[in-house]
PDB file of N, CA and C in Angstrom:
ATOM      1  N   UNK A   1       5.007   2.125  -7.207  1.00  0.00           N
ATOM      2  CA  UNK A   1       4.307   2.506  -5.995  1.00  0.00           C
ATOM      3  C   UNK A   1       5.342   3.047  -5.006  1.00  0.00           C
ATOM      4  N   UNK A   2       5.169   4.352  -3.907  1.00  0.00           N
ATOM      5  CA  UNK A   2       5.937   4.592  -3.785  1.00  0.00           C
ATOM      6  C   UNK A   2       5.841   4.138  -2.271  1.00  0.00           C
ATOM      7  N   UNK A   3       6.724   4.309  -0.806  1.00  0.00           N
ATOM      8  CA  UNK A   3       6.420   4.067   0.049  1.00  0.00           C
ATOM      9  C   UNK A   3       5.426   4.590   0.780  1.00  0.00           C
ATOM     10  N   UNK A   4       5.090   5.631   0.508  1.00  0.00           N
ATOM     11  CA  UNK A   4       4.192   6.570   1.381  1.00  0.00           C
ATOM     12  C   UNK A   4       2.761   5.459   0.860  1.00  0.00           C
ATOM     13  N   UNK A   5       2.638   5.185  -0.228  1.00  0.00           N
ATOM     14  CA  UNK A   5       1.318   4.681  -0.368  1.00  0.00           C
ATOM     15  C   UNK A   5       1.117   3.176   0.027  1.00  0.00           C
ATOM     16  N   UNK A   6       2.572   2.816  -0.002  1.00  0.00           N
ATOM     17  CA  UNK A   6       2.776   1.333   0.223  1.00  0.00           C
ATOM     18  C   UNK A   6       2.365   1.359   1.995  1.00  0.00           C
ATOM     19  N   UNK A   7       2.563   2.237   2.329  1.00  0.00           N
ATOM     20  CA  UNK A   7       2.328   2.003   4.330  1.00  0.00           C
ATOM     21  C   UNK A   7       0.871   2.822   3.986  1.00  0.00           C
ATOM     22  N   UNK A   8       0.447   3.638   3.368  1.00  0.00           N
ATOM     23  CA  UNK A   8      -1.133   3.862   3.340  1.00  0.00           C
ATOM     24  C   UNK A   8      -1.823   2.638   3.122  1.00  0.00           C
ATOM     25  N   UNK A   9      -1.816   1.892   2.569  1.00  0.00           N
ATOM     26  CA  UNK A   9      -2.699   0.487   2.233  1.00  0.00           C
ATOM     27  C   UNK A   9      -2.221  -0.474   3.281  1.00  0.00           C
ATOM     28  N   UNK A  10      -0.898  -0.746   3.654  1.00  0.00           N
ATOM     29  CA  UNK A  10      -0.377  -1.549   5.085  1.00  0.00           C
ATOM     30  C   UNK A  10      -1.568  -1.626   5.958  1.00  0.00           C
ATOM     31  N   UNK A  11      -1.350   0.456   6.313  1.00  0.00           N
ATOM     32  CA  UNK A  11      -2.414   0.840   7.610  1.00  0.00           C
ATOM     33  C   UNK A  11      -3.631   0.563   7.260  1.00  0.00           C
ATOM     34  N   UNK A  12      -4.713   0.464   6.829  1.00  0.00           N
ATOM     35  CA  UNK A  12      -5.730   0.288   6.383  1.00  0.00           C
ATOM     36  C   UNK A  12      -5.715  -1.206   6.488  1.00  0.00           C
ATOM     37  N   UNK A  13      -4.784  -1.940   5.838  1.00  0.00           N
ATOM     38  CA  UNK A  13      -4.635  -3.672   6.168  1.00  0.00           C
ATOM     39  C   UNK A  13      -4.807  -3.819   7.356  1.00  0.00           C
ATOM     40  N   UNK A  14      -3.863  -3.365   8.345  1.00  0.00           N
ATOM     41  CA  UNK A  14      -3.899  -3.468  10.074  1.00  0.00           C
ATOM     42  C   UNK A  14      -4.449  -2.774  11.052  1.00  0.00           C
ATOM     43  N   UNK A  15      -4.872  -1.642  11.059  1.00  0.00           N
ATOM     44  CA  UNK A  15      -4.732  -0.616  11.665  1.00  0.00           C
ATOM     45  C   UNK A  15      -6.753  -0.459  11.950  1.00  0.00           C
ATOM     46  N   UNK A  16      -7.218  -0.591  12.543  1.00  0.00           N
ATOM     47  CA  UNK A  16      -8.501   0.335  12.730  1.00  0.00           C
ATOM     48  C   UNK A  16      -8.693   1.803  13.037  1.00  0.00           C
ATOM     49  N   UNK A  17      -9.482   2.114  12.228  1.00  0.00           N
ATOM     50  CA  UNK A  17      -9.292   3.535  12.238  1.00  0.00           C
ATOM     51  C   UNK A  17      -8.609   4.483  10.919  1.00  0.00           C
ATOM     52  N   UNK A  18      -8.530   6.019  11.082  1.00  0.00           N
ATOM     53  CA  UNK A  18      -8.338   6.384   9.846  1.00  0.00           C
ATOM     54  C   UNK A  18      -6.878   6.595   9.287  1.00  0.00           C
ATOM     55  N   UNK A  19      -6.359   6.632   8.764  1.00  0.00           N
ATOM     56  CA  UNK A  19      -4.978   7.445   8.461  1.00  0.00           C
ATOM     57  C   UNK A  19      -5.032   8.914   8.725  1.00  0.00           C
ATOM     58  N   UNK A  20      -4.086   9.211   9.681  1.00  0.00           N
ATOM     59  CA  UNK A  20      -3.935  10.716   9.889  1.00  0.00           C
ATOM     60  C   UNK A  20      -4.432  11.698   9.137  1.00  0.00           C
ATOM     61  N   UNK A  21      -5.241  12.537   9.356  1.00  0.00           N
ATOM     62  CA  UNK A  21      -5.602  13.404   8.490  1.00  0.00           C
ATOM     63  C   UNK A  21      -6.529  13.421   7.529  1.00  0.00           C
ATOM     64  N   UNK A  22      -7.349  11.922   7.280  1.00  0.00           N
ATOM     65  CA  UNK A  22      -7.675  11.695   6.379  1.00  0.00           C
ATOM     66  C   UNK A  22      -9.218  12.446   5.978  1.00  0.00           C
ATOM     67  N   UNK A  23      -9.204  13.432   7.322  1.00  0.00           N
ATOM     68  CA  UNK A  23     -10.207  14.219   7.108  1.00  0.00           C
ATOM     69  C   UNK A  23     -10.350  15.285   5.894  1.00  0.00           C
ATOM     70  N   UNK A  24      -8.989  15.741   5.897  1.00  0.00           N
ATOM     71  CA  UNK A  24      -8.700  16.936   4.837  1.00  0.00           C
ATOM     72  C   UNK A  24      -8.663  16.154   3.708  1.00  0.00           C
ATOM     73  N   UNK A  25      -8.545  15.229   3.393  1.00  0.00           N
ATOM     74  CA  UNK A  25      -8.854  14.806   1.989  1.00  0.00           C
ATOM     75  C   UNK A  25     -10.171  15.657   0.970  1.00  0.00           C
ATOM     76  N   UNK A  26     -10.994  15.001   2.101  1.00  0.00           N
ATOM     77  CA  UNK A  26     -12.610  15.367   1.495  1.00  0.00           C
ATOM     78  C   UNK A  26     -12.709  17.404   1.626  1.00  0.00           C
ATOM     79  N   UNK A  27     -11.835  17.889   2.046  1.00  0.00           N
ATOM     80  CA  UNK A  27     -12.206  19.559   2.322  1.00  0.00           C
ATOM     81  C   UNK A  27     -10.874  19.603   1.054  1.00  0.00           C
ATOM     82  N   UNK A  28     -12.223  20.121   0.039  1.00  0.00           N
ATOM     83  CA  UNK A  28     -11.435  20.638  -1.397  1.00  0.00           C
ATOM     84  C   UNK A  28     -11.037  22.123  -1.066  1.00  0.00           C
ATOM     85  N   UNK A  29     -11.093  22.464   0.357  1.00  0.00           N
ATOM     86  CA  UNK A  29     -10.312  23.828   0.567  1.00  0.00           C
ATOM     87  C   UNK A  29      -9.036  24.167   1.395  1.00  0.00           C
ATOM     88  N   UNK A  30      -8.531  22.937   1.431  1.00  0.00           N
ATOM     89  CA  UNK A  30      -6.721  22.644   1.870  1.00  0.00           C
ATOM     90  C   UNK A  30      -6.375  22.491   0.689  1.00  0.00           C
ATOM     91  N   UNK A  31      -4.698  22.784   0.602  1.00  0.00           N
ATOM     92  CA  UNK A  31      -3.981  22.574  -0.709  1.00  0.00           C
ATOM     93  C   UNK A  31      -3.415  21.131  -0.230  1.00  0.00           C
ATOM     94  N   UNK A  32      -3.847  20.389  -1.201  1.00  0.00           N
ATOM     95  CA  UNK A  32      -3.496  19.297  -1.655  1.00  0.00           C
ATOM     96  C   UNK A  32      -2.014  18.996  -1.072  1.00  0.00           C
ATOM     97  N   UNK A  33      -1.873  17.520  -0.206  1.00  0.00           N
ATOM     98  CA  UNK A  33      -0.617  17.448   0.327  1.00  0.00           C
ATOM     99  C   UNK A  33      -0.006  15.409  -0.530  1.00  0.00           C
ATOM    100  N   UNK A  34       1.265  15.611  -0.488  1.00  0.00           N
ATOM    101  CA  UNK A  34       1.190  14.116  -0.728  1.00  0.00           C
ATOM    102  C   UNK A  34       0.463  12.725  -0.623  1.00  0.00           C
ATOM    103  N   UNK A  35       0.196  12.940   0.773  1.00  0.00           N
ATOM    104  CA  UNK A  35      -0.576  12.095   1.244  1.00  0.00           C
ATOM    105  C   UNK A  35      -2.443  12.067   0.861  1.00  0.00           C
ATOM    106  N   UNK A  36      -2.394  12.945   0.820  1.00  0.00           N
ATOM    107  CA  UNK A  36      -3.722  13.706   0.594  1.00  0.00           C
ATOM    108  C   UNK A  36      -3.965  12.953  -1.466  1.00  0.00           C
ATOM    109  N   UNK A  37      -3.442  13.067  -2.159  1.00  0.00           N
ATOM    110  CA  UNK A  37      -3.130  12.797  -3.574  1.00  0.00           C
ATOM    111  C   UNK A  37      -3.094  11.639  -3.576  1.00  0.00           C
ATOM    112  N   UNK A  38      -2.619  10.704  -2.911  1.00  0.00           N
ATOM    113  CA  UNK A  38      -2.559   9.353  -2.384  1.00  0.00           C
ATOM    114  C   UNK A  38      -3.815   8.900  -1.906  1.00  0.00           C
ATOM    115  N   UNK A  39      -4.358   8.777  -1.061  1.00  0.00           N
ATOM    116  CA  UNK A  39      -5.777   8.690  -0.457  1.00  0.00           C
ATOM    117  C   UNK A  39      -6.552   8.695  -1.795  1.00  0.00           C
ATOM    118  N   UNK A  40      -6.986  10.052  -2.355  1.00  0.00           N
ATOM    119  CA  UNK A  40      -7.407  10.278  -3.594  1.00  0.00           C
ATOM    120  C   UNK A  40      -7.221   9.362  -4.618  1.00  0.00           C
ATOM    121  N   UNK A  41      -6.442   9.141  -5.144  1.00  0.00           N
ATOM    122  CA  UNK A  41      -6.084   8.397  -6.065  1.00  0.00           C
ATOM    123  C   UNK A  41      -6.376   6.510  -5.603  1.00  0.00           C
ATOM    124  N   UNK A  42      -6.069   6.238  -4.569  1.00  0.00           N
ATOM    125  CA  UNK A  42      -7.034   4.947  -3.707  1.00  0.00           C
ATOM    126  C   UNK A  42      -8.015   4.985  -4.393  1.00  0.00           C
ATOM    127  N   UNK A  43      -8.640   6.040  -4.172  1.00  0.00           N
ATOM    128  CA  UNK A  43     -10.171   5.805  -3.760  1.00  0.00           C
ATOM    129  C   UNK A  43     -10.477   5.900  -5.218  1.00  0.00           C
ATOM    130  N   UNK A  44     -10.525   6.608  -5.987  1.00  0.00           N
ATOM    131  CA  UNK A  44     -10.381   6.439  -7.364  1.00  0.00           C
ATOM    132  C   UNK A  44      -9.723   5.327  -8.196  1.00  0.00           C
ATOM    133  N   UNK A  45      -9.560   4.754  -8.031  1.00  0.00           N
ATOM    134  CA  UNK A  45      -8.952   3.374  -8.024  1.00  0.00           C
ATOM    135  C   UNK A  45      -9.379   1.933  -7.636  1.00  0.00           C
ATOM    136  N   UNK A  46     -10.345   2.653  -7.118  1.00  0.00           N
ATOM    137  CA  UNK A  46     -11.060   1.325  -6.149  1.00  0.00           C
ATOM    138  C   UNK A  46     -10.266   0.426  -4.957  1.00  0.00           C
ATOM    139  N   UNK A  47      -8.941   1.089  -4.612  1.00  0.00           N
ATOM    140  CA  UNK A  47      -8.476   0.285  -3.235  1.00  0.00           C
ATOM    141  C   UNK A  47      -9.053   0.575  -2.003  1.00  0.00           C
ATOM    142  N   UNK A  48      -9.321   2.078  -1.645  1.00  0.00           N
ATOM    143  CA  UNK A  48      -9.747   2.565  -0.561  1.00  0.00           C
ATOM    144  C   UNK A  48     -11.394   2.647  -1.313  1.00  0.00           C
ATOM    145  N   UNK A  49     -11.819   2.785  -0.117  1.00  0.00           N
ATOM    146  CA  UNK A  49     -13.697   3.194  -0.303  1.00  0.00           C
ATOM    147  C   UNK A  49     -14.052   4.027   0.740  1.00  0.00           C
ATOM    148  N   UNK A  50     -15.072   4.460   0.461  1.00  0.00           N
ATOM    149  CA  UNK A  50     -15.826   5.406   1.711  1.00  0.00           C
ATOM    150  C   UNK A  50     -16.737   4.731   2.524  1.00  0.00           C
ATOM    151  N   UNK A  51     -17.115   4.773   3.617  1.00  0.00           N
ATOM    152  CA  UNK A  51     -17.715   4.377   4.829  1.00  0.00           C
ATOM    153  C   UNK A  51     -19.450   4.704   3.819  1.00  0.00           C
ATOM    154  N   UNK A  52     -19.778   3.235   3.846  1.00  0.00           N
ATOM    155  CA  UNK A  52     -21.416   3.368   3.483  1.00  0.00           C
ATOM    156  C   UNK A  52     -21.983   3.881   4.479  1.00  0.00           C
ATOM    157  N   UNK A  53     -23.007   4.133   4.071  1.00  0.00           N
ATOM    158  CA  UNK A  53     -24.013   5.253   4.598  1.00  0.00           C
ATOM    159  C   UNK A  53     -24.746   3.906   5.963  1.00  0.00           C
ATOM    160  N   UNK A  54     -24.790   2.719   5.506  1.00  0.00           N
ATOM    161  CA  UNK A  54     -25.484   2.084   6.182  1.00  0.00           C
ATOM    162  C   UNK A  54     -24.321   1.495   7.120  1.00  0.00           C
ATOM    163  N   UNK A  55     -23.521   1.792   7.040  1.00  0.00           N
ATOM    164  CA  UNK A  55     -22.394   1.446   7.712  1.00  0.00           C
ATOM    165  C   UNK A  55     -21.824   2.181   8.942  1.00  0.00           C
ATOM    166  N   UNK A  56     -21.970   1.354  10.051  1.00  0.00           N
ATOM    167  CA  UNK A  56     -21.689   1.847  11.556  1.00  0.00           C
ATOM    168  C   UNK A  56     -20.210   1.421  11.708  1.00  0.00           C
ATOM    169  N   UNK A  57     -19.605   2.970  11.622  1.00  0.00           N
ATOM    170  CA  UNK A  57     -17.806   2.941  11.969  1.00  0.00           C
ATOM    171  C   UNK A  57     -17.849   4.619  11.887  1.00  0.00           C
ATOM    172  N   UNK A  58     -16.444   4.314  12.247  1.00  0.00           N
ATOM    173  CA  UNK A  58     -16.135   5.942  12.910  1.00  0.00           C
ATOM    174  C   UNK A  58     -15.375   6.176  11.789  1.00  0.00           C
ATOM    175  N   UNK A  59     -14.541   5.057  11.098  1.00  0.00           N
ATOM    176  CA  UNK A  59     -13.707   5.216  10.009  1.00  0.00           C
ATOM    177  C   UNK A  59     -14.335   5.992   8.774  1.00  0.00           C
ATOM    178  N   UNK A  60     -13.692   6.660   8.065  1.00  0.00           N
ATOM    179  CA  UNK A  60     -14.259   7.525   6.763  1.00  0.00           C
ATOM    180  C   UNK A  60     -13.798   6.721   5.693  1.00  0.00           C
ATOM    181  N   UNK A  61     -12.644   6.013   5.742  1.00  0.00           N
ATOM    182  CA  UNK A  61     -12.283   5.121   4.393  1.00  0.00           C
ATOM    183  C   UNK A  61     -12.012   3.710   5.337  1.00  0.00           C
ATOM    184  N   UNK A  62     -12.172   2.919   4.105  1.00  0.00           N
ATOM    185  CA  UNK A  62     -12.109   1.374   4.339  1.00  0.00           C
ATOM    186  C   UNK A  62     -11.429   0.908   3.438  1.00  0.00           C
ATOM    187  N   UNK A  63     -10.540  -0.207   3.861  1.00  0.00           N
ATOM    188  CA  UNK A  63      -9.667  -1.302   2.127  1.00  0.00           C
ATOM    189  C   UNK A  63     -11.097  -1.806   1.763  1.00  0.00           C
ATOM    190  N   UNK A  64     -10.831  -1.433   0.317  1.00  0.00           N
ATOM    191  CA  UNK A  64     -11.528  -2.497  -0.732  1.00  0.00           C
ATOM    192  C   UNK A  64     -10.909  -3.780  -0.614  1.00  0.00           C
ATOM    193  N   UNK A  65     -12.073  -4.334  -1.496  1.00  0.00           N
ATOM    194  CA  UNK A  65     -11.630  -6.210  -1.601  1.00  0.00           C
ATOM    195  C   UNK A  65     -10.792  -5.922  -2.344  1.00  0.00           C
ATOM    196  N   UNK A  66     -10.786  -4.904  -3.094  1.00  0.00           N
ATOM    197  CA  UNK A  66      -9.538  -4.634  -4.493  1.00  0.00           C
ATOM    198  C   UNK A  66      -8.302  -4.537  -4.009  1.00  0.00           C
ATOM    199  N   UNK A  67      -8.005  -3.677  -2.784  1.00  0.00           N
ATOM    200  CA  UNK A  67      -7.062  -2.961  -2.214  1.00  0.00           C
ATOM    201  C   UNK A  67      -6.480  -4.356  -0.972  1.00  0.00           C
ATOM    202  N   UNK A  68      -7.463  -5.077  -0.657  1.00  0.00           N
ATOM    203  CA  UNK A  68      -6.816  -6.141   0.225  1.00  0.00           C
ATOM    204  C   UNK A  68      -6.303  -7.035  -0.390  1.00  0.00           C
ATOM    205  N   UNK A  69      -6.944  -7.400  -2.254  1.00  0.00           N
ATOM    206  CA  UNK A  69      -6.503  -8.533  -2.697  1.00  0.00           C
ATOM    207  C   UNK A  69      -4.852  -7.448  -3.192  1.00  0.00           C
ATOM    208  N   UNK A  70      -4.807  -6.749  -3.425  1.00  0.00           N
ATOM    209  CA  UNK A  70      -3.347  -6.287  -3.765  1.00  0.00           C
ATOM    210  C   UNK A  70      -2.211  -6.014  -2.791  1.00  0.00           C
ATOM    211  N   UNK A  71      -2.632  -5.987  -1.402  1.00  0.00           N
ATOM    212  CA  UNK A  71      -1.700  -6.316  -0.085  1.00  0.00           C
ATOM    213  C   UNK A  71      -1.592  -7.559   0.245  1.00  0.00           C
ATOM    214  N   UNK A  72      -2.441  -8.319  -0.322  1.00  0.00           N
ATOM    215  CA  UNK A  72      -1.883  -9.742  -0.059  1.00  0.00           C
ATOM    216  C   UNK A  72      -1.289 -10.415  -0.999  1.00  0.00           C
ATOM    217  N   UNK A  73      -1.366  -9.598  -2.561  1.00  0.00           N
ATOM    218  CA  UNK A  73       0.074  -9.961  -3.501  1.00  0.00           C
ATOM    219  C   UNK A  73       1.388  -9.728  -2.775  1.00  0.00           C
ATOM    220  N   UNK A  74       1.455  -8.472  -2.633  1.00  0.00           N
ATOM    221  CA  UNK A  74       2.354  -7.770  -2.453  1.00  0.00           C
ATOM    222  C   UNK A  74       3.029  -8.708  -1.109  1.00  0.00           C
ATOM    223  N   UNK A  75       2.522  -9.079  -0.003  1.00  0.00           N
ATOM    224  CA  UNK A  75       2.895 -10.072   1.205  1.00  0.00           C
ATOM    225  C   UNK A  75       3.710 -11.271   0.551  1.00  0.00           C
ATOM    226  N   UNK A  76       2.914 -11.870  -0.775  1.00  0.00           N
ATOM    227  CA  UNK A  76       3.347 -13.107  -1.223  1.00  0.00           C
ATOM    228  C   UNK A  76       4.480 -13.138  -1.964  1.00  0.00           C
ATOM    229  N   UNK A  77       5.080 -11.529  -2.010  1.00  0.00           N
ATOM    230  CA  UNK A  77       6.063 -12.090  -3.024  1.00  0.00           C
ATOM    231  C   UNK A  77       7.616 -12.366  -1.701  1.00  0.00           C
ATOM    232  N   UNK A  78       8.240 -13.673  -2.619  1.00  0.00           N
ATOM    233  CA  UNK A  78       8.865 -14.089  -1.010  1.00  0.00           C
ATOM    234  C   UNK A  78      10.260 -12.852  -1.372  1.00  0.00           C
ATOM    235  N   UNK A  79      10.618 -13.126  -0.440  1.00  0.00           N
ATOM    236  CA  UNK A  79      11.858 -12.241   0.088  1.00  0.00           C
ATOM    237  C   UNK A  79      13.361 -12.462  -1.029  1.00  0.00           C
ATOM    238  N   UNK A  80      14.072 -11.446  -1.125  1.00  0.00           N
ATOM    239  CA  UNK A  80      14.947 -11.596  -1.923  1.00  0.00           C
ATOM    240  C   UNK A  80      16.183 -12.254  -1.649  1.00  0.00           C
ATOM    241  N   UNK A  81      17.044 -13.245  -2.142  1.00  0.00           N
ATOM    242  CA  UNK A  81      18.032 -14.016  -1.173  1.00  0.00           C
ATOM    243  C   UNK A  81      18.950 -13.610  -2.169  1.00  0.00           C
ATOM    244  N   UNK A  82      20.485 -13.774  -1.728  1.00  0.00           N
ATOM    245  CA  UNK A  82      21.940 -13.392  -2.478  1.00  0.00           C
ATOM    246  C   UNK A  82      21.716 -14.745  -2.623  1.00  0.00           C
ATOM    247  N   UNK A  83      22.397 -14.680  -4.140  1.00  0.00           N
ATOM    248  CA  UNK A  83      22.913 -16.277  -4.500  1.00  0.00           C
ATOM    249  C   UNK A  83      23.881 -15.618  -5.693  1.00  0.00           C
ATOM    250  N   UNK A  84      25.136 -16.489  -5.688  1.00  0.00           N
ATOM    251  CA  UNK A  84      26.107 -16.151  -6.940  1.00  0.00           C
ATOM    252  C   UNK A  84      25.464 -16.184  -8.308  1.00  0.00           C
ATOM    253  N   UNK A  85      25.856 -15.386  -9.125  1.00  0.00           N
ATOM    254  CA  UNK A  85      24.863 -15.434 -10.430  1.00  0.00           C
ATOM    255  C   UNK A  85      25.825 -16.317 -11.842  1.00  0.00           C
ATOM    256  N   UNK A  86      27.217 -16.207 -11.682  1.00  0.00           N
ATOM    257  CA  UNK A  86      27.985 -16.918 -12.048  1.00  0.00           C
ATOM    258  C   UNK A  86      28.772 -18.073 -11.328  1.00  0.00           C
ATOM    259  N   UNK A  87      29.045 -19.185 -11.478  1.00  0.00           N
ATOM    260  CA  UNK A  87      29.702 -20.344 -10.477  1.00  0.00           C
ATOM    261  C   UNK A  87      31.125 -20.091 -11.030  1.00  0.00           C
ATOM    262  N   UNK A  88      32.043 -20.050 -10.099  1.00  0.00           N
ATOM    263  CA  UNK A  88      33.449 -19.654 -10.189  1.00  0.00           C
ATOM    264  C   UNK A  88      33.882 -21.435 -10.421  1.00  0.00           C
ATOM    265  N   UNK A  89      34.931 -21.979 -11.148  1.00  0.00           N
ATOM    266  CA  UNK A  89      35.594 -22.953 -11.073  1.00  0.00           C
ATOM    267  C   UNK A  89      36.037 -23.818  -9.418  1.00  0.00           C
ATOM    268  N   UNK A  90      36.178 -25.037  -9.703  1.00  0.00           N
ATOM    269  CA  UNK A  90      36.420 -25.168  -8.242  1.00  0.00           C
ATOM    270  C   UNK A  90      38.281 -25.595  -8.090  1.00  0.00           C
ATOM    271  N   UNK A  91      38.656 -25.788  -9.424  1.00  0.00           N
ATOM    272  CA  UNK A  91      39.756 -26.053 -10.057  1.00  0.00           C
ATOM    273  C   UNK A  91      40.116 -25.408 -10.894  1.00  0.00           C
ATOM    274  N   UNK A  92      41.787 -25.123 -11.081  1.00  0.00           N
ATOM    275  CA  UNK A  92      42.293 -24.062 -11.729  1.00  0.00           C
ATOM    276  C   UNK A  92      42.854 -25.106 -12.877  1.00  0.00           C
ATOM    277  N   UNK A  93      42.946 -25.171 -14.400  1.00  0.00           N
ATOM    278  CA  UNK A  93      43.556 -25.924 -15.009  1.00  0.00           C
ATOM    279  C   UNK A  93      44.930 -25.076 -15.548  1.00  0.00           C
ATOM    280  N   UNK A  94      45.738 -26.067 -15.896  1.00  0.00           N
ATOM    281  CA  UNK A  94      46.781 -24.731 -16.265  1.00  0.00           C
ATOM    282  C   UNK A  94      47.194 -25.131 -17.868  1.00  0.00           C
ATOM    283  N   UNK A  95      48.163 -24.500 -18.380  1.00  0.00           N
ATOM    284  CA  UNK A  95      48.103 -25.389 -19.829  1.00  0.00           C
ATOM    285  C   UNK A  95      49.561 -24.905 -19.934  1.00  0.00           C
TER     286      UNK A  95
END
């Protein structure tokens, strides 16, 4: 996953409202931009969804339960810590 999509699903986690642009997604008469391929591929995917019809928001996409349960993996994994991977002697023997 790359970052651009990793802060697309973030925003959607936090953020009310749409991701920039996310209008041109749906107009199959812009050329296709990174972000744009991203969105797409969400939504095809089942992370992002489209605003139901019975649904009062201004937003055009919404996180799926799919797409929230995979930002809250992603939260859980804990943080990476330095630790020596070999233990050095604490004593030198000599012979």
């Amino acid at each position: 996953m790359t970052p651009l999509e990793i802060g697309v699903l973030l925003h959607y986690y936090t953020t009310p409202g749409d991701y920039a642009g996310v209008s041109n997604v749906f107009d199959y008469h812009c050329p296709p931009g990174p972000w744009q391929e991203c969105l797409r591929k969400f939504i095809d995917s089942g992370l992002l969804r489209e605003t139901l019809p019975d649904e009062v928001s201004t937003q055009r996409l919404h996180l799926a339960e799919r797409g929230r349960a995979y930002v809250e993996a992603i939260m859980a994994v804990p943080m990476p810590q330095k630790v020596w991977v070999t233990e050095y002697p604490t004593a030198f023997k000599y012979r």
